[in-house]
PDB file of N, CA and C in Angstrom:
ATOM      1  N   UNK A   1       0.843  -1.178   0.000  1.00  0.00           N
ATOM      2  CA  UNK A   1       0.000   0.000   0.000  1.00  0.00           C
ATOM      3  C   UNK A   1       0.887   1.239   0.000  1.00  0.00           C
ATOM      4  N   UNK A   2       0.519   2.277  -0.748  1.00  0.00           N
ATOM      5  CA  UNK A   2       1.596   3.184  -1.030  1.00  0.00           C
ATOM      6  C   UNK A   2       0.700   4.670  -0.549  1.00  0.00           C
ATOM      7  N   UNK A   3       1.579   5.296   0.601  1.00  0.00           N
ATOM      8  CA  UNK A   3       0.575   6.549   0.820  1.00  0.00           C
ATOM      9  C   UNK A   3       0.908   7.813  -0.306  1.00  0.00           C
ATOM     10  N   UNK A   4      -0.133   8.606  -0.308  1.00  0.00           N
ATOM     11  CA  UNK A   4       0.048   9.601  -1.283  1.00  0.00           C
ATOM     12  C   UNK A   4       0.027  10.780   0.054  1.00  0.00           C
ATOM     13  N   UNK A   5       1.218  11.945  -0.344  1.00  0.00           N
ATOM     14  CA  UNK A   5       1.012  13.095   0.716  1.00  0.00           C
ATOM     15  C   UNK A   5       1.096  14.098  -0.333  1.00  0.00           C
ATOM     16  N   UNK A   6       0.325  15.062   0.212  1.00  0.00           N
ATOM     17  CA  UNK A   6       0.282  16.323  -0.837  1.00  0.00           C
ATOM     18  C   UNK A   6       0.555  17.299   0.255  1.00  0.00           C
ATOM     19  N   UNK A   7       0.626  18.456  -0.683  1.00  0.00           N
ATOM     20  CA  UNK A   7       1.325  19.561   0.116  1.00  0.00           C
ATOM     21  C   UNK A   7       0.078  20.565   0.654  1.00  0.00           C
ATOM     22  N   UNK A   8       0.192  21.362   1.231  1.00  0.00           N
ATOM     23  CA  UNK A   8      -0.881  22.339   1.528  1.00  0.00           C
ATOM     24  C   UNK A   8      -1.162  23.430   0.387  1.00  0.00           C
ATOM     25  N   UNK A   9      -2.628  22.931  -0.420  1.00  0.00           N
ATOM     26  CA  UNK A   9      -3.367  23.912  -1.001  1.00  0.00           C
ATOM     27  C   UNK A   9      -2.756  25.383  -0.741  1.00  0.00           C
ATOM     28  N   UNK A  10      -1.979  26.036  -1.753  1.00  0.00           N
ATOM     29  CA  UNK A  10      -1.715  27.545  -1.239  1.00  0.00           C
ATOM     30  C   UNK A  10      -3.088  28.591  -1.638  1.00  0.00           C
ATOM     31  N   UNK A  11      -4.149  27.733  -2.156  1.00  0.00           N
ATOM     32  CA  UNK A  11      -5.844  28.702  -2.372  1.00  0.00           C
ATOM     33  C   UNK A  11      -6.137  28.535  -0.827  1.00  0.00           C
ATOM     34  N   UNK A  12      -6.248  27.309  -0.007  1.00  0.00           N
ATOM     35  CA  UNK A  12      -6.543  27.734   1.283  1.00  0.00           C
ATOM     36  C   UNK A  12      -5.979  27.767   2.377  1.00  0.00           C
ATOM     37  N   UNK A  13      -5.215  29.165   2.087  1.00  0.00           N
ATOM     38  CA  UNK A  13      -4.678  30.238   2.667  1.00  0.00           C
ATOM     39  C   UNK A  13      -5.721  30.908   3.271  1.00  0.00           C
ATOM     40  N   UNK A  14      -5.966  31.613   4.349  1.00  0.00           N
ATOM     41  CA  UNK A  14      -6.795  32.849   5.356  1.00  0.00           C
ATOM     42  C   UNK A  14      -6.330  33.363   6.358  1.00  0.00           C
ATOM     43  N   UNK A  15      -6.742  34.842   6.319  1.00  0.00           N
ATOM     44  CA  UNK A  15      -6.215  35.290   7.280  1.00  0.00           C
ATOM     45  C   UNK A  15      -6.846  34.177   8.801  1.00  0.00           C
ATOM     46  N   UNK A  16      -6.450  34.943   9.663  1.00  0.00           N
ATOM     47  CA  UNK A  16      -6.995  34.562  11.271  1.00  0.00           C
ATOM     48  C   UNK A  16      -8.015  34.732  11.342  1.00  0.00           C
ATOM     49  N   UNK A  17      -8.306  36.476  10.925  1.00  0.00           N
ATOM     50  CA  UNK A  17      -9.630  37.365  10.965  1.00  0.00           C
ATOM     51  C   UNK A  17     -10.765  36.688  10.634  1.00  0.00           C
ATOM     52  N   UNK A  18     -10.696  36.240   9.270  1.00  0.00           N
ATOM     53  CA  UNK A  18     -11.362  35.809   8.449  1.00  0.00           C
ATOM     54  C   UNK A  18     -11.439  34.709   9.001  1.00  0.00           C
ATOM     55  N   UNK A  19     -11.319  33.554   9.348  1.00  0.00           N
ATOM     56  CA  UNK A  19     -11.661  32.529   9.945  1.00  0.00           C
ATOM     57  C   UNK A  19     -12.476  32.965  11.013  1.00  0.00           C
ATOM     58  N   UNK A  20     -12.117  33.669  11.435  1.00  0.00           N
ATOM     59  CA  UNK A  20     -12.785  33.825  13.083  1.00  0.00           C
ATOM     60  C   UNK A  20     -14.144  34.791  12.661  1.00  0.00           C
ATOM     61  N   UNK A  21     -14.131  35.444  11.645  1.00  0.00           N
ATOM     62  CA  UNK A  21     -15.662  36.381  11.243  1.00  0.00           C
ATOM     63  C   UNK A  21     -16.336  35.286  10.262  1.00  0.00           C
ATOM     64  N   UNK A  22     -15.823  33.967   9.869  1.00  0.00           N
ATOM     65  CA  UNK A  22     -16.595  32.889   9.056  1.00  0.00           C
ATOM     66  C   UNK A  22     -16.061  31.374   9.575  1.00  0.00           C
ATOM     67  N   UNK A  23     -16.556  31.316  10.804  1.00  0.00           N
ATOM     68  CA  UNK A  23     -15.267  30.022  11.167  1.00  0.00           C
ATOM     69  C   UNK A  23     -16.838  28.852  10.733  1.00  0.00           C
ATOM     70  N   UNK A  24     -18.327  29.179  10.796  1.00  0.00           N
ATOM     71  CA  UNK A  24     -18.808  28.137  10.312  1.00  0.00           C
ATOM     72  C   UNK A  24     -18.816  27.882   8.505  1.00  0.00           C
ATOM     73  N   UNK A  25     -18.421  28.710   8.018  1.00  0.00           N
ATOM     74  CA  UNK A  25     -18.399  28.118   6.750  1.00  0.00           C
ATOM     75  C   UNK A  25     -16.597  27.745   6.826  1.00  0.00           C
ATOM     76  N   UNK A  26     -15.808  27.781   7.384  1.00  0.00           N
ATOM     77  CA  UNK A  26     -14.559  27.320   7.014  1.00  0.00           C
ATOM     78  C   UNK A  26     -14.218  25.581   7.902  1.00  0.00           C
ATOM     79  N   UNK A  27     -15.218  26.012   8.910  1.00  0.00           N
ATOM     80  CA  UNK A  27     -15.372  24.284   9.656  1.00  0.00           C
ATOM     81  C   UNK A  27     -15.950  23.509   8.854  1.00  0.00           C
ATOM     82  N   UNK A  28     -17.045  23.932   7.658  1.00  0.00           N
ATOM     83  CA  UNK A  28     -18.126  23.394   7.127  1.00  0.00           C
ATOM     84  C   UNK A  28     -17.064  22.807   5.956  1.00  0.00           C
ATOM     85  N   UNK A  29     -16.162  23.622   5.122  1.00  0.00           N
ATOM     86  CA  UNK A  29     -15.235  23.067   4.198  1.00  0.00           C
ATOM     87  C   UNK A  29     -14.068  22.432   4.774  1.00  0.00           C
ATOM     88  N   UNK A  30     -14.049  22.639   6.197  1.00  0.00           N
ATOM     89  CA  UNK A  30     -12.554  21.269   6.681  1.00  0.00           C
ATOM     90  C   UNK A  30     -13.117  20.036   6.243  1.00  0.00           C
ATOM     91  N   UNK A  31     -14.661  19.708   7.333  1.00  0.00           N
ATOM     92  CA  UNK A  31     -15.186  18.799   7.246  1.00  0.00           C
ATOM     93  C   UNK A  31     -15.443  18.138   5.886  1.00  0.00           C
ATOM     94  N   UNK A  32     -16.144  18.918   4.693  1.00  0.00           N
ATOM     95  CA  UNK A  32     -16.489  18.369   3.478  1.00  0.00           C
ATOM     96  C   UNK A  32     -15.244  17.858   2.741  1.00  0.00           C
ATOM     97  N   UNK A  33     -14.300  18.528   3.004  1.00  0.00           N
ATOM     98  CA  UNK A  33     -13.163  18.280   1.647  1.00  0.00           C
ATOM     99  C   UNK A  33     -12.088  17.439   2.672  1.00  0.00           C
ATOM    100  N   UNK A  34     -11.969  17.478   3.969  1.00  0.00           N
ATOM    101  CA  UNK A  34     -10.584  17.168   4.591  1.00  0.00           C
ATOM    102  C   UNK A  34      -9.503  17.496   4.454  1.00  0.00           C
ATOM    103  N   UNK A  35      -9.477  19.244   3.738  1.00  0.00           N
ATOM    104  CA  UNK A  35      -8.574  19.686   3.725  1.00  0.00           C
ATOM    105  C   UNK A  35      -8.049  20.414   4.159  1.00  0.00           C
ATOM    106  N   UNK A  36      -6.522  20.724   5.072  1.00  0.00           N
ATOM    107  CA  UNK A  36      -6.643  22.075   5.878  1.00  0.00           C
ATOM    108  C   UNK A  36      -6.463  23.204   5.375  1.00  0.00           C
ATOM    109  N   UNK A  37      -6.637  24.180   5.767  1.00  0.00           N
ATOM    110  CA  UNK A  37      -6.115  25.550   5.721  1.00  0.00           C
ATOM    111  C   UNK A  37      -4.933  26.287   6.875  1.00  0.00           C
ATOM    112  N   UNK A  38      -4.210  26.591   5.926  1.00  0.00           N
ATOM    113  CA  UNK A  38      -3.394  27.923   6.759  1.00  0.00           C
ATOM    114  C   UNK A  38      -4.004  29.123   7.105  1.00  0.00           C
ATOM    115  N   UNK A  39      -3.490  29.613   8.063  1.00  0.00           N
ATOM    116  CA  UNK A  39      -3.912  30.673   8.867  1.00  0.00           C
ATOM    117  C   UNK A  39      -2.908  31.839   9.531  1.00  0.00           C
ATOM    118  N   UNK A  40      -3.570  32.626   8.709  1.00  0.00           N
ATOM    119  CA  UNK A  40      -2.307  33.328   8.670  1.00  0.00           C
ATOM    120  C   UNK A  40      -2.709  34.671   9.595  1.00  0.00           C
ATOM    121  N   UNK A  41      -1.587  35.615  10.348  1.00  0.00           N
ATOM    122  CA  UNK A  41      -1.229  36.244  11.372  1.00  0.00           C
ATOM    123  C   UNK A  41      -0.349  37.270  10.116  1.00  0.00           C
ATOM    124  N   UNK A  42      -0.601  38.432   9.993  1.00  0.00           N
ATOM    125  CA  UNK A  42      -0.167  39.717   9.772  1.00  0.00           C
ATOM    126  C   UNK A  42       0.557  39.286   8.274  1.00  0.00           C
ATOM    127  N   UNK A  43      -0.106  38.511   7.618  1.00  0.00           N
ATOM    128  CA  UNK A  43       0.519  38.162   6.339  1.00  0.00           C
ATOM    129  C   UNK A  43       1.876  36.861   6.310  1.00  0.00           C
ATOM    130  N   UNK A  44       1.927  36.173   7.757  1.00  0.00           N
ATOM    131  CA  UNK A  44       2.548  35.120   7.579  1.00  0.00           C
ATOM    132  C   UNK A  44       1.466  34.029   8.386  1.00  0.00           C
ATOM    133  N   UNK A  45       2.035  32.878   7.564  1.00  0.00           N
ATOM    134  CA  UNK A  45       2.059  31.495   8.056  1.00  0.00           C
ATOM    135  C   UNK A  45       1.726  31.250   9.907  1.00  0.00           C
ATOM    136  N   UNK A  46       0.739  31.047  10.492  1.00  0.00           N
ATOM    137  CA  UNK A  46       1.096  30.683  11.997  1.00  0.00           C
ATOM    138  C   UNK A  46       0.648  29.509  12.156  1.00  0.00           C
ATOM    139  N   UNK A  47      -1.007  29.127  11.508  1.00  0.00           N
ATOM    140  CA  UNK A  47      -1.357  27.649  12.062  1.00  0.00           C
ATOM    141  C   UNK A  47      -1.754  27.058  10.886  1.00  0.00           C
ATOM    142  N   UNK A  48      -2.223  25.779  11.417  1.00  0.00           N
ATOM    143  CA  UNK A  48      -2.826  24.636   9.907  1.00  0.00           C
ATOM    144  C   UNK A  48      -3.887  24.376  10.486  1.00  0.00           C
ATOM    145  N   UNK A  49      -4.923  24.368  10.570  1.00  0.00           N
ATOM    146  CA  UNK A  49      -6.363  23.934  11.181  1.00  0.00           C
ATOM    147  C   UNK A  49      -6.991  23.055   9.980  1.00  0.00           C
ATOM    148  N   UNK A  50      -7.369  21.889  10.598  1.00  0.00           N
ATOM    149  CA  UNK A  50      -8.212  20.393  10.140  1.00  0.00           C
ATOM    150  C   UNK A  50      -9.382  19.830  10.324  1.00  0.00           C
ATOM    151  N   UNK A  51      -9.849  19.252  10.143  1.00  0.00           N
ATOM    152  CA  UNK A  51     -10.749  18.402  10.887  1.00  0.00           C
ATOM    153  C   UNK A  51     -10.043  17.505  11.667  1.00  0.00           C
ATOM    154  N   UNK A  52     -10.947  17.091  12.206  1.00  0.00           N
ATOM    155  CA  UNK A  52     -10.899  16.349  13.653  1.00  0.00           C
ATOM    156  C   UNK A  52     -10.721  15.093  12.664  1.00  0.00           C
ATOM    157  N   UNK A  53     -11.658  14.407  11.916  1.00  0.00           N
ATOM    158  CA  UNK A  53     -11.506  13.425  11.252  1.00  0.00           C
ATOM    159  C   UNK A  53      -9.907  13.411   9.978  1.00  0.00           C
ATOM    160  N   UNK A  54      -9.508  14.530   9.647  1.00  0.00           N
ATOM    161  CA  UNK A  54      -8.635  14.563   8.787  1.00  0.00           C
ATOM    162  C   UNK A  54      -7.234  14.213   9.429  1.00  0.00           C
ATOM    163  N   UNK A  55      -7.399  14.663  10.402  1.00  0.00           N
ATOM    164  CA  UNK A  55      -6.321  14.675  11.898  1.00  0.00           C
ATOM    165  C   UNK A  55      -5.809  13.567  12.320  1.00  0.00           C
ATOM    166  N   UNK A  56      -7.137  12.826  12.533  1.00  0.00           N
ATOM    167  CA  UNK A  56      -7.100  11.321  12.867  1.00  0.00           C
ATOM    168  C   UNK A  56      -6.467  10.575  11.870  1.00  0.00           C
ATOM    169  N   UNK A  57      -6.821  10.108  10.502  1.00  0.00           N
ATOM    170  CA  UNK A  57      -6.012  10.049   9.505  1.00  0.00           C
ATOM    171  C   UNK A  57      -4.598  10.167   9.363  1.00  0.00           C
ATOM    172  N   UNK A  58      -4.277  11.461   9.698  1.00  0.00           N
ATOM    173  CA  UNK A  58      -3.041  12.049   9.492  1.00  0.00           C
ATOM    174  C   UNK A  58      -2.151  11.271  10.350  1.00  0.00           C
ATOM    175  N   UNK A  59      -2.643  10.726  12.064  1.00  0.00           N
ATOM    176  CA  UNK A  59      -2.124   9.930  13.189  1.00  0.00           C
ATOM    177  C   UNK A  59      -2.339   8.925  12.581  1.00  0.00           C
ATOM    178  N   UNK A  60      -3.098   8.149  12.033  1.00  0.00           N
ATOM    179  CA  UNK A  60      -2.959   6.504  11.765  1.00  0.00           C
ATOM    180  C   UNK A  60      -1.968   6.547   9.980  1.00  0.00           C
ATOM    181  N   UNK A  61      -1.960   7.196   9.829  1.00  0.00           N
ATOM    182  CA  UNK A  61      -1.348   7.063   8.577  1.00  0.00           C
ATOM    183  C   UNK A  61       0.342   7.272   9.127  1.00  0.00           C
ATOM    184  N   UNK A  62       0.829   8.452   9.947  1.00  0.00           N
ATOM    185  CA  UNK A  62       1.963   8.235  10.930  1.00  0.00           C
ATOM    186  C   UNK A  62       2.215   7.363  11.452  1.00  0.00           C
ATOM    187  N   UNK A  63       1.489   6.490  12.316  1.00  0.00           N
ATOM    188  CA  UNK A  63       1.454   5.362  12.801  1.00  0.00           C
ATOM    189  C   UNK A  63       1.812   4.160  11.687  1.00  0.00           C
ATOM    190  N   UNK A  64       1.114   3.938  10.675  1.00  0.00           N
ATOM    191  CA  UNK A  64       1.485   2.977   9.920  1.00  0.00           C
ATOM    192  C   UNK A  64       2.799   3.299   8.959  1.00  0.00           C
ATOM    193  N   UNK A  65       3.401   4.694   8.882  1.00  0.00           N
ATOM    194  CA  UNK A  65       4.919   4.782   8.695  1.00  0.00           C
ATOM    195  C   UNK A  65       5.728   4.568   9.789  1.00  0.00           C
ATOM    196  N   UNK A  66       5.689   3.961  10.735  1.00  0.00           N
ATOM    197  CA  UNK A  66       6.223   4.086  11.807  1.00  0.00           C
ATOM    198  C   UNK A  66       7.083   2.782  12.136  1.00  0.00           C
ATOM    199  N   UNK A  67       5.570   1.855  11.684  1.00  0.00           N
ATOM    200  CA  UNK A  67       5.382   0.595  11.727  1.00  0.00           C
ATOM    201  C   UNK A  67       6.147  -0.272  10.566  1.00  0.00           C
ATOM    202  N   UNK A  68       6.033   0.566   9.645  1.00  0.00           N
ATOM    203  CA  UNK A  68       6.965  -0.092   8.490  1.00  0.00           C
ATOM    204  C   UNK A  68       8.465   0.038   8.895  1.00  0.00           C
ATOM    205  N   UNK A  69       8.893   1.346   9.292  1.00  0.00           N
ATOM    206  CA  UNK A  69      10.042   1.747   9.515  1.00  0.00           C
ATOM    207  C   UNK A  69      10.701   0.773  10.829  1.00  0.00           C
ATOM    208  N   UNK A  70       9.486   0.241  11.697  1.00  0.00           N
ATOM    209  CA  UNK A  70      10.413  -0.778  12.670  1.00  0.00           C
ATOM    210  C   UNK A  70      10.248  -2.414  12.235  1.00  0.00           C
ATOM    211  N   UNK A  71       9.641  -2.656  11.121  1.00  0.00           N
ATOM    212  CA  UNK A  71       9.496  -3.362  10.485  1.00  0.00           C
ATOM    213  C   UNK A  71      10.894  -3.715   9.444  1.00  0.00           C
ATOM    214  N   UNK A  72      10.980  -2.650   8.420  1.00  0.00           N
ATOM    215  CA  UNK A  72      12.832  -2.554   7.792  1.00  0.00           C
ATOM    216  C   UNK A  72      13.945  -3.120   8.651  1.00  0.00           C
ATOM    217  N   UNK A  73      13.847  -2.037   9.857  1.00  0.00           N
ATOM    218  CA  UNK A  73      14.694  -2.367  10.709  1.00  0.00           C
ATOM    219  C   UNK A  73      14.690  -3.549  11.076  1.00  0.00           C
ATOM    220  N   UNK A  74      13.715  -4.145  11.346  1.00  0.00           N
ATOM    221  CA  UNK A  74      13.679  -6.077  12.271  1.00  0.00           C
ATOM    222  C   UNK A  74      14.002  -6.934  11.068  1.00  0.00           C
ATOM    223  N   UNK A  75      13.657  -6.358  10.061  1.00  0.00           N
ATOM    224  CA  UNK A  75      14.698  -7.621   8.570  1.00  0.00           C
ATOM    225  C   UNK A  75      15.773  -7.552   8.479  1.00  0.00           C
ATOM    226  N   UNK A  76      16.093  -6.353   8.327  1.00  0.00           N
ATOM    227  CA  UNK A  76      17.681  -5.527   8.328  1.00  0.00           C
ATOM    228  C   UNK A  76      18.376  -6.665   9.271  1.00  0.00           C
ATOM    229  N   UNK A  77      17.727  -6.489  10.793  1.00  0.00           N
ATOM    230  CA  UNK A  77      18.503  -6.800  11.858  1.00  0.00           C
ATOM    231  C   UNK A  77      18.728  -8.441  11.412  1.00  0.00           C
ATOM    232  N   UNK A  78      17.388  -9.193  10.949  1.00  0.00           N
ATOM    233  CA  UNK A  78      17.491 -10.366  10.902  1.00  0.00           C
ATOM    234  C   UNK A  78      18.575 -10.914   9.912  1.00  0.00           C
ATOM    235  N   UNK A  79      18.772 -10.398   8.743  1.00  0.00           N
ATOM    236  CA  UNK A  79      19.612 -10.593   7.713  1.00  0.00           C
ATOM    237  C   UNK A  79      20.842 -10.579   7.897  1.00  0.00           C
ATOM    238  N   UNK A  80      21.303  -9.477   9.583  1.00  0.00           N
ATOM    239  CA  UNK A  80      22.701  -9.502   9.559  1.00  0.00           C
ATOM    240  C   UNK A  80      23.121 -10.501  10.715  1.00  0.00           C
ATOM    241  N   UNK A  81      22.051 -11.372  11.059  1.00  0.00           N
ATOM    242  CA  UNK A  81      22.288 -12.378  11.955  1.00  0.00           C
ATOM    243  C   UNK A  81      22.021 -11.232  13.494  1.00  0.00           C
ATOM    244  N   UNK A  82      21.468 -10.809  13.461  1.00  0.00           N
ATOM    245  CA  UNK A  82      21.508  -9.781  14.814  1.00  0.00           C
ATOM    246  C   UNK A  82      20.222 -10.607  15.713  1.00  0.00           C
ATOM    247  N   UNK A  83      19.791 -11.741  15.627  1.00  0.00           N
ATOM    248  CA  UNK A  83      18.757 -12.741  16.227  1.00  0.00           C
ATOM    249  C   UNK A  83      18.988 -13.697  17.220  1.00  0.00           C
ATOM    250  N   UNK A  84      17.941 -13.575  17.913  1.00  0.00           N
ATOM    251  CA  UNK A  84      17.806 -14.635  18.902  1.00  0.00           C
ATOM    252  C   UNK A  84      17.035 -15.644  19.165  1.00  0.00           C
ATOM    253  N   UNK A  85      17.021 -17.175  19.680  1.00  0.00           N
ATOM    254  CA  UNK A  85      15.672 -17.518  19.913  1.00  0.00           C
ATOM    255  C   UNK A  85      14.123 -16.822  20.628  1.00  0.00           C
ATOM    256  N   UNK A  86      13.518 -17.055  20.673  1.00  0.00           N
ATOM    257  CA  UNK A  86      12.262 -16.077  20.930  1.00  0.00           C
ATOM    258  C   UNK A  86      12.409 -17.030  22.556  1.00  0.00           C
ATOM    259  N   UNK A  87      12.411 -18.226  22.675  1.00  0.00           N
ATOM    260  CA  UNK A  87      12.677 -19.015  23.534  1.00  0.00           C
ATOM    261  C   UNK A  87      13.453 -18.792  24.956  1.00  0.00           C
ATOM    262  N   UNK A  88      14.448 -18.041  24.187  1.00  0.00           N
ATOM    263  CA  UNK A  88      15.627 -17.341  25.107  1.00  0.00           C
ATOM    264  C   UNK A  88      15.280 -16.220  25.409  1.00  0.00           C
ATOM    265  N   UNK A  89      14.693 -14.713  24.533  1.00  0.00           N
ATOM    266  CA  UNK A  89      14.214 -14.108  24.854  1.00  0.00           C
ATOM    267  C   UNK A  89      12.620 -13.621  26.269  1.00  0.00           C
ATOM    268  N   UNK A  90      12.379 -14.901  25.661  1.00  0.00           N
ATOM    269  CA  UNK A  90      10.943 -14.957  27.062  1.00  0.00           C
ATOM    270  C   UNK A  90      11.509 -15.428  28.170  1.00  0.00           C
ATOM    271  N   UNK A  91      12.730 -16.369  28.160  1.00  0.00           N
ATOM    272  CA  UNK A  91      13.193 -17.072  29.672  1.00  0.00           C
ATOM    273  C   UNK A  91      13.996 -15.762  30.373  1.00  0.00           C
ATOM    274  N   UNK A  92      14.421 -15.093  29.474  1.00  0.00           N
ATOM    275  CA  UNK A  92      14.903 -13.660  29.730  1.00  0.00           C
ATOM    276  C   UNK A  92      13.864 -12.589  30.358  1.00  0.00           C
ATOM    277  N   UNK A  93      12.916 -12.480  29.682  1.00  0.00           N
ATOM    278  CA  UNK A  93      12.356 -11.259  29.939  1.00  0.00           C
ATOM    279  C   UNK A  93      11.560 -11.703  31.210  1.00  0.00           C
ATOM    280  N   UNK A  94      11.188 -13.136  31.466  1.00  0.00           N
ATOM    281  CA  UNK A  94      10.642 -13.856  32.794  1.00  0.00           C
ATOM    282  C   UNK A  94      11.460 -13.695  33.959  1.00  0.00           C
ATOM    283  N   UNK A  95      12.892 -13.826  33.618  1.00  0.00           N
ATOM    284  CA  UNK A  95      13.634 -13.876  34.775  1.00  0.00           C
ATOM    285  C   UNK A  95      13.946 -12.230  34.895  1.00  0.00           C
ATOM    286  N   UNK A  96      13.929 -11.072  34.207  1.00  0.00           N
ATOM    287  CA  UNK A  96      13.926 -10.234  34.795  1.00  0.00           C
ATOM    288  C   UNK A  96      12.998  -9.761  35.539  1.00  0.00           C
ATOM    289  N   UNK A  97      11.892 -10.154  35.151  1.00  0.00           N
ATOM    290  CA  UNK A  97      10.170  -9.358  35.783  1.00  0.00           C
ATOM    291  C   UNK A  97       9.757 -10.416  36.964  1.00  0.00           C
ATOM    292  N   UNK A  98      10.414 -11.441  37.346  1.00  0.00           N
ATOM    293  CA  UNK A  98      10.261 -12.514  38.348  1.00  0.00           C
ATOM    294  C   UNK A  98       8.633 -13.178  38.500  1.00  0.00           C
ATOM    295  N   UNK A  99       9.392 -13.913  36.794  1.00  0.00           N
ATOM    296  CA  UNK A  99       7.193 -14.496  36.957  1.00  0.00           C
ATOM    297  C   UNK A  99       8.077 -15.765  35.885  1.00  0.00           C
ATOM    298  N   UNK A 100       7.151 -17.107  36.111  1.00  0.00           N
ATOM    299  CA  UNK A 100       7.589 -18.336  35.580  1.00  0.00           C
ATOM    300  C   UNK A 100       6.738 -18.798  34.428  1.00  0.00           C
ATOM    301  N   UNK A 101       7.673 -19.162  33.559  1.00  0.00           N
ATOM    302  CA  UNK A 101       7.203 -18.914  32.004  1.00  0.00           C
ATOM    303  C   UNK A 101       6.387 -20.606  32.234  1.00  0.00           C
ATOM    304  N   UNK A 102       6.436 -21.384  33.664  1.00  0.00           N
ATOM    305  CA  UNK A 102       5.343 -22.580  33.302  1.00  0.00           C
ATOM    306  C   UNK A 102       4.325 -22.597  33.530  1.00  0.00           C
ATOM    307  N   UNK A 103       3.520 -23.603  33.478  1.00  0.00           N
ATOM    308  CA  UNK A 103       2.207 -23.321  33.340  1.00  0.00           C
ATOM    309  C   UNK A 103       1.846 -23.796  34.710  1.00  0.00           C
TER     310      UNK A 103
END
C-alpha cells in the first residue's frame, strides 16, 4: 500500500480574521473536503487547522509509517544475523520481571 502526501493547497490560505468572522463556513469546508487551511497572522504562516476526522487520519497514517520503519529495521537486523531464539528471549524477559514462564 503506497501513501500519497500532498502539500498544503496555497488557495486555502486565510487570514486569522477571516476565519474567526466565518469560522462556520470554514469548519463546514474542513469537514467536506478534509482539507486544511493555513492561517495566517499579519501576512505570515502561523497555524494549519483540520478536521478532527482529517487529523485522525493524518495519526494513523503516521502510525502505519512508523510501523513499516520498525518493520525494515527487524529484517535488516534479521539478515545480519543480529537474532535470537524467541525461547531465550521470554526465559529472559521472565527472569527479569520474576514471573515463571510454566504453566
Amino acid at each position: 500500500m503506497k501513501a500519497v502526501f500532498t502539500m498544503v493547497d496555497l488557495e486555502n490560505v486565510h487570514s486569522l480574521s477571516d476565519f474567526q468572522r466565518n469560522a462556520k463556513s470554514h469548519v463546514e469546508r474542513l469537514k467536506r473536503t478534509g482539507e486544511p487551511e493555513v492561517l495566517t497572522v499579519n501576512g505570515h504562516a502561523e497555524v494549519i487547522v483540520q478536521s478532527a476526522k482529517s487529523y485522525q487520519k493524518l495519526l494513523d497514517d503516521a502510525e502505519f509509517a512508523r510501523s513499516l520503519r520498525i518493520i525494515k529495521k527487524s529484517i535488516e537486523q534479521a539478515k545480519a544475523g543480529k537474532v535470537r531464539p524467541m525461547k531465550e528471549f521470554l526465559e529472559e524477559l521472565a527472569a527479569e520481571h520474576g514471573f515463571s514462564l510454566q504453566p
